[in-house]
C-alpha atoms as a PDB file:
ATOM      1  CA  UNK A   1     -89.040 185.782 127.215  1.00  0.00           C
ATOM      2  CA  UNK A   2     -91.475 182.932 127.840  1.00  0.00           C
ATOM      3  CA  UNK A   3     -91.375 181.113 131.403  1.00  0.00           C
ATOM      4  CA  UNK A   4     -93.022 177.767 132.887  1.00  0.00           C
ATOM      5  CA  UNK A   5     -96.785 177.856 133.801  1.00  0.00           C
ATOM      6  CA  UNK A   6     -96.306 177.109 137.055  1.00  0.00           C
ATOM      7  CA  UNK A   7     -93.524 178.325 139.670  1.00  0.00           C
ATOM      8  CA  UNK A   8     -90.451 177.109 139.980  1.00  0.00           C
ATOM      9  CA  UNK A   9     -91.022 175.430 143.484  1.00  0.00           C
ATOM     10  CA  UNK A  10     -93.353 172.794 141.040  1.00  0.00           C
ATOM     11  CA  UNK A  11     -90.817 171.757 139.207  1.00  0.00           C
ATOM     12  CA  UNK A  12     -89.565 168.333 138.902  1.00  0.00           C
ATOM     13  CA  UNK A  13     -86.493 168.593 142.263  1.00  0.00           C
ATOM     14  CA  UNK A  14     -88.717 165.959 144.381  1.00  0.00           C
ATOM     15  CA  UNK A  15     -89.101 162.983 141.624  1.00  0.00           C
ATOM     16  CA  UNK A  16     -86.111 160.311 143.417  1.00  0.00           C
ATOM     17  CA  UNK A  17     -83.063 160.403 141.229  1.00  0.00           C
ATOM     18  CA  UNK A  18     -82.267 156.534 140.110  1.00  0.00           C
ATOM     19  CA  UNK A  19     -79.444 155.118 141.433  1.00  0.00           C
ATOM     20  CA  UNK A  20     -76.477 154.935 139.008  1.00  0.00           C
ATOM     21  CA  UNK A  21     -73.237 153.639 139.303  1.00  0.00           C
ATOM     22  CA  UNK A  22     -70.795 156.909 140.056  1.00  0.00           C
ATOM     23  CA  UNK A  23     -69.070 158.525 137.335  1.00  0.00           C
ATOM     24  CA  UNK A  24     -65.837 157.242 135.451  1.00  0.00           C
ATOM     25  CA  UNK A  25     -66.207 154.058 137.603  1.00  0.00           C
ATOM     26  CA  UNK A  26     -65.525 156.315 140.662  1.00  0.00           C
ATOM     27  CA  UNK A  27     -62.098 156.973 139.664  1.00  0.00           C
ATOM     28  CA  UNK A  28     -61.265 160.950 140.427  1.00  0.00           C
ATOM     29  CA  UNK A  29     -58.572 163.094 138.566  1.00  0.00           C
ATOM     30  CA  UNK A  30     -55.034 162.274 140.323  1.00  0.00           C
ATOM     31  CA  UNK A  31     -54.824 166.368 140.274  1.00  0.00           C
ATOM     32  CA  UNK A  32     -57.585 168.480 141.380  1.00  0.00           C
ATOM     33  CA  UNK A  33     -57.910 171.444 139.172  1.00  0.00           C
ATOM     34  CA  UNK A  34     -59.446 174.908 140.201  1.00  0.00           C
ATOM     35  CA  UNK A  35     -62.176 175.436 137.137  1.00  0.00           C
ATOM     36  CA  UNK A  36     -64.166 177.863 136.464  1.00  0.00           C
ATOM     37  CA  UNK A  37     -67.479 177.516 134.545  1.00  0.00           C
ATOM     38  CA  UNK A  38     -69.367 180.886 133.238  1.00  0.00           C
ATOM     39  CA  UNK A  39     -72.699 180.502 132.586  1.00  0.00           C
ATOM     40  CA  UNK A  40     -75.229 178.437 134.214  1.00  0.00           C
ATOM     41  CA  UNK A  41     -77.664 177.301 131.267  1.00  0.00           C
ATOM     42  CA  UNK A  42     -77.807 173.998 129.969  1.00  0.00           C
ATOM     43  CA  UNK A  43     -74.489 173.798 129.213  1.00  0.00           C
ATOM     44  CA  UNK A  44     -72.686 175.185 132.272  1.00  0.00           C
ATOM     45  CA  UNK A  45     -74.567 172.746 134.596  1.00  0.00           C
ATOM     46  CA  UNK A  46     -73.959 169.541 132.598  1.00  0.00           C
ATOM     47  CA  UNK A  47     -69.687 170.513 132.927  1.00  0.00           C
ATOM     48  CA  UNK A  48     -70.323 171.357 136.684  1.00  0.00           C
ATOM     49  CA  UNK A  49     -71.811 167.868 137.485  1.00  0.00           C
ATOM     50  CA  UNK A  50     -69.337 165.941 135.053  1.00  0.00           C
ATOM     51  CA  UNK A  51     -66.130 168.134 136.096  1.00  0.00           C
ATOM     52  CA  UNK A  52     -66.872 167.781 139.791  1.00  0.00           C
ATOM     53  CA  UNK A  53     -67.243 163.895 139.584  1.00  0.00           C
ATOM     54  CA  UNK A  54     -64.222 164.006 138.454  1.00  0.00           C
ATOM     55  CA  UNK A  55     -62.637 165.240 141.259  1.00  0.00           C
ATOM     56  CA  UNK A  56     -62.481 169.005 140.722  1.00  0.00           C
ATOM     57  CA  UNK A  57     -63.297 172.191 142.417  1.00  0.00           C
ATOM     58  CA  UNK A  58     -65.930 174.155 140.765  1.00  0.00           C
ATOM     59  CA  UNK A  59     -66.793 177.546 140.475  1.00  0.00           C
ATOM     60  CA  UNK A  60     -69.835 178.292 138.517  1.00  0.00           C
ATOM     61  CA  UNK A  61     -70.604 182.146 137.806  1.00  0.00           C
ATOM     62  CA  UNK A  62     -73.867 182.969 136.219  1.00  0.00           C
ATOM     63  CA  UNK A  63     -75.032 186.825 135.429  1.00  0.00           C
ATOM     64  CA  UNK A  64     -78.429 186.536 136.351  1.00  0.00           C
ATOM     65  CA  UNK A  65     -79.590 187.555 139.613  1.00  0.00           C
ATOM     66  CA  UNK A  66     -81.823 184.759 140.319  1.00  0.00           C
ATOM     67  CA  UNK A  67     -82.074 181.096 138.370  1.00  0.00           C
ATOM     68  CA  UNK A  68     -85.158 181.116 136.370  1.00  0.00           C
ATOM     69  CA  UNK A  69     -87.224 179.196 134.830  1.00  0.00           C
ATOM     70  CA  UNK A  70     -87.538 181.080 131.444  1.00  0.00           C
ATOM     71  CA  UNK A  71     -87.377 179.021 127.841  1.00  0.00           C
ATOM     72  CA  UNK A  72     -90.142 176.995 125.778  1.00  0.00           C
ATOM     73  CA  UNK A  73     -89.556 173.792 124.104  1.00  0.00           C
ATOM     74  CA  UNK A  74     -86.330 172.144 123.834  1.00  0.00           C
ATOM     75  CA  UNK A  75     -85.445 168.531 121.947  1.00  0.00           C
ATOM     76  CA  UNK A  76     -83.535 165.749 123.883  1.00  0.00           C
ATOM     77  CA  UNK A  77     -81.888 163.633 121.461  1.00  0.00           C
ATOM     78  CA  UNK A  78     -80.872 160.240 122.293  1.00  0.00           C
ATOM     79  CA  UNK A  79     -77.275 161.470 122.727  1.00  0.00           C
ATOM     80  CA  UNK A  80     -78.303 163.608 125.472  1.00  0.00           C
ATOM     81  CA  UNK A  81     -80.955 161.800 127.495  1.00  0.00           C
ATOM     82  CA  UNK A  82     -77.726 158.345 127.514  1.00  0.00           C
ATOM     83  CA  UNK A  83     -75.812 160.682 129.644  1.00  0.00           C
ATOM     84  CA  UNK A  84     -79.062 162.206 131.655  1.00  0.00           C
ATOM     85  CA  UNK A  85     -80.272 158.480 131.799  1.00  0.00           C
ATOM     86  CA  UNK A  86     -76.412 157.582 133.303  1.00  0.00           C
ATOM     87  CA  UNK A  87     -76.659 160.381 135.649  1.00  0.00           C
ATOM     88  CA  UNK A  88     -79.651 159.001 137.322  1.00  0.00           C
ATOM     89  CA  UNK A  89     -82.699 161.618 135.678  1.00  0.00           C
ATOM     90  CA  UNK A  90     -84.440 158.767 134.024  1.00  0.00           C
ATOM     91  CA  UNK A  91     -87.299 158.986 136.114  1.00  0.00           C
ATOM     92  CA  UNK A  92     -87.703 163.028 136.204  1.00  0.00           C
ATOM     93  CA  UNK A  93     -87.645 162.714 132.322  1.00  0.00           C
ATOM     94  CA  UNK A  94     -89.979 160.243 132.246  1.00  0.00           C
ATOM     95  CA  UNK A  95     -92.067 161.722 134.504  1.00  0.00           C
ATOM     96  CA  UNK A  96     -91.864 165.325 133.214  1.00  0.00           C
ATOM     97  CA  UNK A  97     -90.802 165.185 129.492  1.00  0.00           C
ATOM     98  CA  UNK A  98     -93.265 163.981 126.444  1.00  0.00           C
ATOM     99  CA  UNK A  99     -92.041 161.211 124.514  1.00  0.00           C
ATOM    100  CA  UNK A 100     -93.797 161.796 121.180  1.00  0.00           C
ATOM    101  CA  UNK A 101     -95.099 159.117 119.055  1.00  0.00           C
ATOM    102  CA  UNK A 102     -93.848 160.455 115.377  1.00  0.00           C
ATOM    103  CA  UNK A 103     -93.148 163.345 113.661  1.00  0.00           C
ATOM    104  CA  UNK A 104     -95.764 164.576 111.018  1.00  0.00           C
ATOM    105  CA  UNK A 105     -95.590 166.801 108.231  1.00  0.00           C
ATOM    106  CA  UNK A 106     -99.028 168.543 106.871  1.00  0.00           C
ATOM    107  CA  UNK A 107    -100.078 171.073 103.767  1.00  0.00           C
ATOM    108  CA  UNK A 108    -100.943 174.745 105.919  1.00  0.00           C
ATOM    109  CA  UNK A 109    -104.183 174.743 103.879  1.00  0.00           C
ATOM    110  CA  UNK A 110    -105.345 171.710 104.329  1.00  0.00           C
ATOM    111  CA  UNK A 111    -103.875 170.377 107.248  1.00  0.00           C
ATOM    112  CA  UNK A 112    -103.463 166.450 105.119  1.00  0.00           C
ATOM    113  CA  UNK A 113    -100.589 164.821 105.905  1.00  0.00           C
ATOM    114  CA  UNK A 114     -98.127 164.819 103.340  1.00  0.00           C
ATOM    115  CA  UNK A 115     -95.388 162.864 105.351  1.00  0.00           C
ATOM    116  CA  UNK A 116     -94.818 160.734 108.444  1.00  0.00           C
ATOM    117  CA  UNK A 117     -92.028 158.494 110.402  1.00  0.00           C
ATOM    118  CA  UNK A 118     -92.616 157.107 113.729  1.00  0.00           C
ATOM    119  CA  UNK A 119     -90.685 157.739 116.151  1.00  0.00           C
ATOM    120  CA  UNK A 120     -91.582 156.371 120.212  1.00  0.00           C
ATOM    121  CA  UNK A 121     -90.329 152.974 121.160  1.00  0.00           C
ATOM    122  CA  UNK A 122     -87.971 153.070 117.826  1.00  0.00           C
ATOM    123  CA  UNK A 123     -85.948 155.733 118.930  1.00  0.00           C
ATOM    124  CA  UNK A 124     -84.855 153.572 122.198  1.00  0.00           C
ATOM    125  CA  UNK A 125     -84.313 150.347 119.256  1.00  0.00           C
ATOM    126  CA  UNK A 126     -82.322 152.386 116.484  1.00  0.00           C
ATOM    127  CA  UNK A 127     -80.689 154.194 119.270  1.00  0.00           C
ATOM    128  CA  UNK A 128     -80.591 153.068 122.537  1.00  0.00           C
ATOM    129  CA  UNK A 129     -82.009 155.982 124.849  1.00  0.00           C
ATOM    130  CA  UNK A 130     -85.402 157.706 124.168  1.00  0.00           C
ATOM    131  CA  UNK A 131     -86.193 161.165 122.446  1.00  0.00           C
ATOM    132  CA  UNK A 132     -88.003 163.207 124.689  1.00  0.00           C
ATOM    133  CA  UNK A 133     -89.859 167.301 124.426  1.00  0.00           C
ATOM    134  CA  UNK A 134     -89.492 168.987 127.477  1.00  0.00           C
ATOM    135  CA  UNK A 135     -89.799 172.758 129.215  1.00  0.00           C
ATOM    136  CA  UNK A 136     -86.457 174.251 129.160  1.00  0.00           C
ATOM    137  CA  UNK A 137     -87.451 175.414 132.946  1.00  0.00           C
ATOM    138  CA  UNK A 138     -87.798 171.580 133.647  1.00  0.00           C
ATOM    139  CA  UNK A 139     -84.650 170.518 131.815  1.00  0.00           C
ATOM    140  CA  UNK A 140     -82.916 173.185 134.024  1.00  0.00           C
ATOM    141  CA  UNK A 141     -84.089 172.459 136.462  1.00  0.00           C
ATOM    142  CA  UNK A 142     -82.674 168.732 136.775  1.00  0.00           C
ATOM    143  CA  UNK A 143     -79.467 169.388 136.049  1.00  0.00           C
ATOM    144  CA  UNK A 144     -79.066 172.538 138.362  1.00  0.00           C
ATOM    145  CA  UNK A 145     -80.301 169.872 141.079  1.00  0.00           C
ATOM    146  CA  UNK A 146     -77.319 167.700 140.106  1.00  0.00           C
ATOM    147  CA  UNK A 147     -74.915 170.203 140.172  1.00  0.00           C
ATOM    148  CA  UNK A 148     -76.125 171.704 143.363  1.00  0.00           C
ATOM    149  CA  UNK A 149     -75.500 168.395 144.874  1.00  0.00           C
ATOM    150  CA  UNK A 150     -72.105 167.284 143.191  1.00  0.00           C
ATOM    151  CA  UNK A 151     -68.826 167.971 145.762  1.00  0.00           C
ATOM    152  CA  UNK A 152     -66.862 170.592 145.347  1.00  0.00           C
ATOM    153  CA  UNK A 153     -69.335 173.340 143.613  1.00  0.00           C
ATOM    154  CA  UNK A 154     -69.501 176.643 144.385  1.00  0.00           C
ATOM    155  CA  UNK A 155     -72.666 178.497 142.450  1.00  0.00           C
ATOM    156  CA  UNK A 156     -72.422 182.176 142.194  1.00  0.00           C
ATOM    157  CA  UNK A 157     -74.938 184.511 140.980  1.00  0.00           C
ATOM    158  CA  UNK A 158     -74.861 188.259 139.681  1.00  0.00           C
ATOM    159  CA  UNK A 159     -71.430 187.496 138.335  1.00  0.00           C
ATOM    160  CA  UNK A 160     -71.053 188.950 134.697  1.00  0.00           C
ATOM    161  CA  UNK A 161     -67.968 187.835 133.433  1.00  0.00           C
ATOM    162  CA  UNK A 162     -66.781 191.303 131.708  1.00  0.00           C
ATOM    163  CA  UNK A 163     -63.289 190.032 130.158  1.00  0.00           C
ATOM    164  CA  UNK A 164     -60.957 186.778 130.440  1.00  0.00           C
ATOM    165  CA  UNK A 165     -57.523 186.153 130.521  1.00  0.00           C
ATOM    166  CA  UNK A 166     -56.211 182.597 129.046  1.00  0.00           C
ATOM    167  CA  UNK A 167     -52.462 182.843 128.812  1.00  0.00           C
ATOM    168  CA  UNK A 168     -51.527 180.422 131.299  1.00  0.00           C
ATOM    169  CA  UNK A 169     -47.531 182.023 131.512  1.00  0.00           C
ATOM    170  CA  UNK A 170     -48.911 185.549 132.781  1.00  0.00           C
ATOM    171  CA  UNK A 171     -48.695 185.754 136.586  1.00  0.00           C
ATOM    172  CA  UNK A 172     -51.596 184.142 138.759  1.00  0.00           C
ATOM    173  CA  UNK A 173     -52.544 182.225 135.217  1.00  0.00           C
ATOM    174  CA  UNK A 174     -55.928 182.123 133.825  1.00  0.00           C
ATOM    175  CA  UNK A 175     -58.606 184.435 135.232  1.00  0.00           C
ATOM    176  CA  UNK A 176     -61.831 186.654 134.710  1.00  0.00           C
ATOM    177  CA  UNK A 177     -63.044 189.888 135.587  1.00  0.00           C
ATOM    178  CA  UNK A 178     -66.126 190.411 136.827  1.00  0.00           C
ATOM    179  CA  UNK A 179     -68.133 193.351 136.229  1.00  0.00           C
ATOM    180  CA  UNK A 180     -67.884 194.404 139.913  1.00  0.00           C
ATOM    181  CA  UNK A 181     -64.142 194.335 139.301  1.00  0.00           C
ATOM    182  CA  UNK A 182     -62.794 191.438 141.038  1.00  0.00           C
ATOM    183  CA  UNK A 183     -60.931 189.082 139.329  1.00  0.00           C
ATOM    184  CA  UNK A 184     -60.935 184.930 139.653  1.00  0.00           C
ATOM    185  CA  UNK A 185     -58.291 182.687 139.363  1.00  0.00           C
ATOM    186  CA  UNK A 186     -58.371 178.920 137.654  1.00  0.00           C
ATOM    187  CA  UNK A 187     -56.465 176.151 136.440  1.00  0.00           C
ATOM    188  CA  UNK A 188     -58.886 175.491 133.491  1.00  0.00           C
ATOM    189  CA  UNK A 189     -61.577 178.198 132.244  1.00  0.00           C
ATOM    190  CA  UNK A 190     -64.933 176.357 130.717  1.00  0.00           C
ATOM    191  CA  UNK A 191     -67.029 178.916 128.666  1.00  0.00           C
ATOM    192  CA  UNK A 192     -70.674 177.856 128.842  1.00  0.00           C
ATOM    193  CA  UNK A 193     -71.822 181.452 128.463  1.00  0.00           C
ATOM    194  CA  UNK A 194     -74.057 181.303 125.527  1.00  0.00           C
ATOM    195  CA  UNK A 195     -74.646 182.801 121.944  1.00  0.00           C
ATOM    196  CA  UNK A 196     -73.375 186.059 123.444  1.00  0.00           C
ATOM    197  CA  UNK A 197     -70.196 184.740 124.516  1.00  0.00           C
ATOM    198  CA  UNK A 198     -66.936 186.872 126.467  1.00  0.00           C
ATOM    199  CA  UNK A 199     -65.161 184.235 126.218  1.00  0.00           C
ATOM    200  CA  UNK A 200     -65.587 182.492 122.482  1.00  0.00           C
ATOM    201  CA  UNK A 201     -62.986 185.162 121.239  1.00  0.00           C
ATOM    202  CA  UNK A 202     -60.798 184.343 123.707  1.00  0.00           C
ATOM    203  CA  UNK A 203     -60.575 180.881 122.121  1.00  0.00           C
ATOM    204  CA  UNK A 204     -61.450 181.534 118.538  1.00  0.00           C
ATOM    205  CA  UNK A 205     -59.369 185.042 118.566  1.00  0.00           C
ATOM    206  CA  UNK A 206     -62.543 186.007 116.378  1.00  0.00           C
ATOM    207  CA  UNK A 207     -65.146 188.474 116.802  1.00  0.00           C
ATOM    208  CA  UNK A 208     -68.073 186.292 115.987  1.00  0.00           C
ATOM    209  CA  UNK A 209     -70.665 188.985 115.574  1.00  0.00           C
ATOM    210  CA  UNK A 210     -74.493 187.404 114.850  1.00  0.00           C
ATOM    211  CA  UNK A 211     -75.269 188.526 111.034  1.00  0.00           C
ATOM    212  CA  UNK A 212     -78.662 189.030 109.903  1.00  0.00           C
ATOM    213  CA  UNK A 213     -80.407 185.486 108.157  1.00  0.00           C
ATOM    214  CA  UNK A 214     -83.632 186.884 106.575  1.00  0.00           C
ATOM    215  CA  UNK A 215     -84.740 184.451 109.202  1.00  0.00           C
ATOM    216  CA  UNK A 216     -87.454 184.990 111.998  1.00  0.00           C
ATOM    217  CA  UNK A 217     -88.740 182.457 114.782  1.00  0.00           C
ATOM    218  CA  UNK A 218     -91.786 183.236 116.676  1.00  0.00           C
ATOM    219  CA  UNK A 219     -92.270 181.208 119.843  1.00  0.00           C
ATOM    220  CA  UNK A 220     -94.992 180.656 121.847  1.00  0.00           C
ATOM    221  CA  UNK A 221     -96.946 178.329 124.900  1.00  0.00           C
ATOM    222  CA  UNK A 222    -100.543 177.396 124.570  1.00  0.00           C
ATOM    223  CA  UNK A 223    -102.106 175.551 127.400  1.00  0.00           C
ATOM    224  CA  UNK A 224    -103.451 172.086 126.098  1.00  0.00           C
ATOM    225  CA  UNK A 225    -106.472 172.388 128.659  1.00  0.00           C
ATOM    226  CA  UNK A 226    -107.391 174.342 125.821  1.00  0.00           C
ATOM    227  CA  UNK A 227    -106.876 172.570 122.738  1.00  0.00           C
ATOM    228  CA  UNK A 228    -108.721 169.512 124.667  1.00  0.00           C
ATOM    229  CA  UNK A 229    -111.966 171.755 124.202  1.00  0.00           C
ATOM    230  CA  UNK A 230    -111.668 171.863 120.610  1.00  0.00           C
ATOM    231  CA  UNK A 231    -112.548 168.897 118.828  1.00  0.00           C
ATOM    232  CA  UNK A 232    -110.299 169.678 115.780  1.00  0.00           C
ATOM    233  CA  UNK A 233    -107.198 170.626 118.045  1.00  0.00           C
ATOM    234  CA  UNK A 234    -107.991 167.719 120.757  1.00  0.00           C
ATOM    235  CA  UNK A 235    -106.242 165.238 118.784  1.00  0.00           C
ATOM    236  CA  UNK A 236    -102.381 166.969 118.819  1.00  0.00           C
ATOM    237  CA  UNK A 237    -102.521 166.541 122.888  1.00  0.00           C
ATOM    238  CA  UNK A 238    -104.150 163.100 122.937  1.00  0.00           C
ATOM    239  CA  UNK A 239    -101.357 161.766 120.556  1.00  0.00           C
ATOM    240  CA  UNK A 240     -98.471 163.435 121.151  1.00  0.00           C
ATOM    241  CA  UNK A 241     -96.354 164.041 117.734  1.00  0.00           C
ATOM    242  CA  UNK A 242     -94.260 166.911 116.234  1.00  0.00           C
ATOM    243  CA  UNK A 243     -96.112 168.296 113.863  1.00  0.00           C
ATOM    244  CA  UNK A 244     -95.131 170.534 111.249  1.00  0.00           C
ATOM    245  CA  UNK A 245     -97.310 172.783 108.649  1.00  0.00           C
ATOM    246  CA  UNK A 246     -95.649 173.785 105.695  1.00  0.00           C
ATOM    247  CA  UNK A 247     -96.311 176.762 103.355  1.00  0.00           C
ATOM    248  CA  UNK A 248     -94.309 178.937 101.443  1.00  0.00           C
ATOM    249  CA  UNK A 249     -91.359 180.378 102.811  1.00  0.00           C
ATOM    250  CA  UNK A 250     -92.143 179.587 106.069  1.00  0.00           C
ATOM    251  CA  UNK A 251     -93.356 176.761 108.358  1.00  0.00           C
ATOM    252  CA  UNK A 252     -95.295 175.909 112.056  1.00  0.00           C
ATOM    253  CA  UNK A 253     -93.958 173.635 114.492  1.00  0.00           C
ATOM    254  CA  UNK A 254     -95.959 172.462 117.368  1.00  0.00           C
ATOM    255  CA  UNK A 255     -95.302 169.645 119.932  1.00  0.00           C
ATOM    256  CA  UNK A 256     -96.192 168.868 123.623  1.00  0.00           C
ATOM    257  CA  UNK A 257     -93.415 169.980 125.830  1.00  0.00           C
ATOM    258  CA  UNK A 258     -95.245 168.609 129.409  1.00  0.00           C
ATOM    259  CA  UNK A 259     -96.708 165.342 130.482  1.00  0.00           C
ATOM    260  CA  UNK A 260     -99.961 164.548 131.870  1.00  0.00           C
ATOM    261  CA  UNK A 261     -98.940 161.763 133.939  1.00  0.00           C
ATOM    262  CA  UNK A 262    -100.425 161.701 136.933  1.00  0.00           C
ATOM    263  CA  UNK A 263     -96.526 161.589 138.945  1.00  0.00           C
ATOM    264  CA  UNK A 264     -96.484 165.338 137.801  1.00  0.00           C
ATOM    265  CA  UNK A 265     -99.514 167.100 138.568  1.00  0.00           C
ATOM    266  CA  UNK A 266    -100.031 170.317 136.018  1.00  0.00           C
ATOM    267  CA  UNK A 267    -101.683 170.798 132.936  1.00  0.00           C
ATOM    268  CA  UNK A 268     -99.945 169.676 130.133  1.00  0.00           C
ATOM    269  CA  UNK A 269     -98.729 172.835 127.655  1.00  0.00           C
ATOM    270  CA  UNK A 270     -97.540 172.785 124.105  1.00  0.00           C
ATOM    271  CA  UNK A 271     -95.425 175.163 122.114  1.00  0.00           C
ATOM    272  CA  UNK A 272     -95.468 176.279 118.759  1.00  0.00           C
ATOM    273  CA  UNK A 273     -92.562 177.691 116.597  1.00  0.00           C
ATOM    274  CA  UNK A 274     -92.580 179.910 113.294  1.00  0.00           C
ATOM    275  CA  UNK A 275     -89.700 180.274 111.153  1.00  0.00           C
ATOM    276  CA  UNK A 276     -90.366 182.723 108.469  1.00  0.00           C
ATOM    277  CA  UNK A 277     -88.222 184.004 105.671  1.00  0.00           C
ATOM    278  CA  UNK A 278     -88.268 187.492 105.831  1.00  0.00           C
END
């Protein structure tokens, strides 16, 4: 588990949100459903702000005890940062995320680069909205502030969802059972609940159990304070790029996941990933 270099009380809740036109033109569903969302990651936040918009009730049950900061680097594709963009986080991205300059592709023995395709201002021409790196705990940390402040949204933590019941014809309809025992009724059941899911059998009537790959990913957070003090590693924070090192079987990933503007005041990080073939 790998969590933000600073405390959660720095992260990005006091940039000003832009101001957007509201959602769906500020036309709200003619019938209010009762939903429930389980789990509060990425995911579970984005359908909170959306579904509430839209003029429903929210219930959003998360397991945790506590909404943390914990993650590394995530990948905003243009897809994604449109909608974050239309929901008025353009200027916590840009003040938080790192919009890198290419990707770059290097021999592990030699470090020369072997390959290279820019990417910066041409992601917002090919595709209309910019790629960004970020800190998961960042990321998270926008859209819980969204949710928090859409209508209708109830957030509850320490609420394991232990089994769900989808068969709308069954008295009270749709509902889950918490771990304490008590059981929720909805309308409409959203399972955001991650790669350990309760409820993806409910919908897939599978039991998706993870299989072994051969595969193994190694994460980790370097501070680029750091990296600045090395000559031969200054260069990766001072033009920001994904770069990857190939070799055999296996491959490094690095890429600045915090900005050093000045708006947001703490040292920039970057992360490195290793996927191996076992």
């Amino acid at each position: 588990m790998q969590h933000h270099p600073h405390p959660p009380s720095e992260l990005p809740t006091h940039i000003p949100l832009d101001k957007v036109p509201p959602l769906y033109g500020g036309h709200r569903a003619a019938l209010s459903l009762n939903v429930i969302v389980v789990g509060a990651g990425i995911g579970g936040l984005a359908a909170t702000h959306t579904l509430a918009h839209a003029g429903h009730r929210i219930t959003l049950l998360e397991s945790a005890s506590v909404l943390s900061d914990v993650g590394a680097g995530i990948q905003v594709s243009p897809n994604a940062t449109r909608l974050l963009h239309r929901w008025g986080l353009g200027p916590a991205l840009a003040a938080v995320a790192v919009e890198p300059a290419a990707i770059v592709f290097r021999r592990y023995d030699t470090g020369s680069r072997v390959g290279y395709t820019r990417w910066g201002t041409r992601m917002v021409e090919d595709h209309g909205s910019p790629y960004y790196h970020i800190h998961r705990g960042d990321y998270h940390a926008m859209l819980l502030r969204i949710a928090r402040a859409s209508p209708g949204v109830r957030i509850r933590l320490n609420a394991a969802v232990r089994d769900v019941q989808p068969d709308p014809a069954l008295p009270g309809g749709p509902s889950v059972t918490l771990a304490s025992g008590e059981v929720l009724y909805a309308d409409v059941i959203v399972g955001a609940d991650g790669i350990k899911s309760t409820l993806q059998r409910a919908v897939t009537g599978i039991d998706d159990t993870p299989m072994p790959t051969g595969d193994a990913a190694y994460r980790a957070i370097i501070c680029t304070d750091s990296m600045l003090q090395d000559p031969e590693l200054r260069q990766f924070v001072e033009t920001p790029e994904m770069t990857a090192w190939m070799a055999p079987r296996r491959h490094l990933m690095a890429y600045n996941i915090v900005s050093r503007t000045p708006f947001f005041k703490m040292p920039s990080t970057s992360l490195a990933l290793l996927d191996e073939k076992i």
